[in-house]
Protein backbone atom coordinates (compact mmCIF):
# COMPACT_ATOMS: atom_id res chain seq x y z
CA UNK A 1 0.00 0.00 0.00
CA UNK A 2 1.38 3.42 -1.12
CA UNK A 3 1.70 5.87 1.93
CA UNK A 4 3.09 9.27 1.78
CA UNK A 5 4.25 10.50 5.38
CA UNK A 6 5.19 14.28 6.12
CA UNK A 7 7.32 15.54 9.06
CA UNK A 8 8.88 18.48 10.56
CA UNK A 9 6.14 21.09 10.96
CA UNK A 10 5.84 23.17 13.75
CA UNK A 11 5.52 26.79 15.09
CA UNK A 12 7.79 28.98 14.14
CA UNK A 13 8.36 32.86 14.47
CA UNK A 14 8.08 35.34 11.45
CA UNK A 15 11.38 35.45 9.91
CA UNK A 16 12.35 31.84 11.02
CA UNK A 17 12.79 28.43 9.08
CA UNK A 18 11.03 25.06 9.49
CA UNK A 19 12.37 21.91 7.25
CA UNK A 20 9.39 19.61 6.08
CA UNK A 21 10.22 15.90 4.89
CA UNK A 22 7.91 13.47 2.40
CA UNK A 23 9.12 9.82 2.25
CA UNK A 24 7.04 7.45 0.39
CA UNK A 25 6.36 3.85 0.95
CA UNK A 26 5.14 1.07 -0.46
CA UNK A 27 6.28 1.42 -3.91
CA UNK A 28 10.26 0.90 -5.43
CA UNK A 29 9.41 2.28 -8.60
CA UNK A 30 7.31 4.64 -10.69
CA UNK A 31 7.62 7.85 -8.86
CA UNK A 32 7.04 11.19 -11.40
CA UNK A 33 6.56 14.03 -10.16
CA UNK A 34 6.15 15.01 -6.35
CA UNK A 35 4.87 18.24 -4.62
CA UNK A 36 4.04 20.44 -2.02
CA UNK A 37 0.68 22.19 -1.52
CA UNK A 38 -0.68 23.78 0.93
CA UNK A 39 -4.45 24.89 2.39
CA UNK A 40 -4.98 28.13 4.77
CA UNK A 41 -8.29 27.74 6.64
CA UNK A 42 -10.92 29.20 4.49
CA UNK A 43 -8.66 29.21 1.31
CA UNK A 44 -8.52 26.56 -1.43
CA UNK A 45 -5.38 24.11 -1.68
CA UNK A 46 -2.55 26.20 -3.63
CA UNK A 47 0.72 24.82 -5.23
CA UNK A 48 3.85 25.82 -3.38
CA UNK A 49 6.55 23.44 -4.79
CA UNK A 50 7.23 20.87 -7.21
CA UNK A 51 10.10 18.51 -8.38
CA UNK A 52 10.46 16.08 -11.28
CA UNK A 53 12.14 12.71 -10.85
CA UNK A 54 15.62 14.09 -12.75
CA UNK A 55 15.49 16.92 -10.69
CA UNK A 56 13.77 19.67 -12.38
CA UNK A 57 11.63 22.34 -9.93
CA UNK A 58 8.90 24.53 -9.87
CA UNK A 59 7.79 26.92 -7.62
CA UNK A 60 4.99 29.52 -6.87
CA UNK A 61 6.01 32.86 -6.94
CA UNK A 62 5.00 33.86 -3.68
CA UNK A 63 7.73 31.63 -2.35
CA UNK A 64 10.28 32.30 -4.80
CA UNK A 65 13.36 32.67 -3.36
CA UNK A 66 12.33 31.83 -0.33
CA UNK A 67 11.73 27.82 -0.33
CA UNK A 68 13.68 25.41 -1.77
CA UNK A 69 12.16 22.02 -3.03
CA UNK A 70 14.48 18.92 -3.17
CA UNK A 71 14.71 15.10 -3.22
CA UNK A 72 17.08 12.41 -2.09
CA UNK A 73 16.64 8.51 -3.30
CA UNK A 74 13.85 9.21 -5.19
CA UNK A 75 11.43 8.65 -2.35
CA UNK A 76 12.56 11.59 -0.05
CA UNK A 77 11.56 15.18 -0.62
CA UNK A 78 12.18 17.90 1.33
CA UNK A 79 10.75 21.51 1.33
CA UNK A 80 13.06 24.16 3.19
CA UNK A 81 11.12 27.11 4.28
CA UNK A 82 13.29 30.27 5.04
CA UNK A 83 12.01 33.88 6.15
CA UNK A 84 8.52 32.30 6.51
CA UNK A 85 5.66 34.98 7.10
CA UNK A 86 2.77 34.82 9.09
CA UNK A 87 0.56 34.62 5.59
CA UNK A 88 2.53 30.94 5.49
CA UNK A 89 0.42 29.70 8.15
CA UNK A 90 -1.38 26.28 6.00
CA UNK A 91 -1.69 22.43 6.43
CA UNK A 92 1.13 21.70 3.79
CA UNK A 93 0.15 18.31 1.90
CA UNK A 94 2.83 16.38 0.30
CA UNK A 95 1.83 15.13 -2.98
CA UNK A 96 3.21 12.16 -5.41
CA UNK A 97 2.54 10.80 -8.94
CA UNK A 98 3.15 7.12 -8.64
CA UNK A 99 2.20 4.88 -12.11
CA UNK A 100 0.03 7.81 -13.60
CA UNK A 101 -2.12 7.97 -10.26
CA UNK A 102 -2.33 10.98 -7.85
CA UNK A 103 -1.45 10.21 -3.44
CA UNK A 104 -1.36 12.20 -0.34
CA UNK A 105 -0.08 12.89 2.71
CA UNK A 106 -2.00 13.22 5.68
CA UNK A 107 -0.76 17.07 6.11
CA UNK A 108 1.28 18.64 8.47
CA UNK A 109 0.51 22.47 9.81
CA UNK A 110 2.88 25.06 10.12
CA UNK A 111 1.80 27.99 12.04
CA UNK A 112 4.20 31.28 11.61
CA UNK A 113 3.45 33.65 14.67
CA UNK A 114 4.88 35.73 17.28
């Protein structure tokens, strides 16, 4: 069974970083594409990130410069959030194309406040 597991969010002050982790399990091969979304209460899900399996990225421009998307192994991706703002406050989903079919993560919510 294909899970997708995310890790490392938190509160964090404005300014600050917070490093979130994706591994997937269940499958060995077949992983595309994999991204981060996220979902502010009362807001629809948005893209934030994305990375190809050869490495290529993609980002929204509100975090531009800010984030960096990455991946180790294939099955690892990582999403480093630096001088995060209070309007970064979202559940951020981790998402994977596995064999042509779309998986979650359960979510994990990063609050930016003082």
């Amino acid at each position: 069974q294909v899970q997708l597991v995310e890790s490392g969010g938190g509160l964090v002050q404005p300014g600050g970083s917070l490093r979130l982790s994706c591994t997937v399990s269940g499958v060995i091969f077949g992983i595309d594409v994999m991204a981060w979304y996220r979902q502010a209460p009362g807001k629809e899900r948005e893209l934030v990130a994305s990375i190809s399996s050869g490495g290529s990225t993609n980002y929204a421009n509100f975090v531009k410069g800010r984030f960096t998307v990455s991946r180790e192994n294939v099955k690892n991706m990582y999403l480093q959030m630096n001088i995060l703002k209070p309007e970064d406050t979202a559940v951020y989903y981790c998402n994977a194309i596995i064999n042509l079919r779309a998986y979650w993560g359960q979510g994990t919510q990063v609050t930016v406040s003082s």
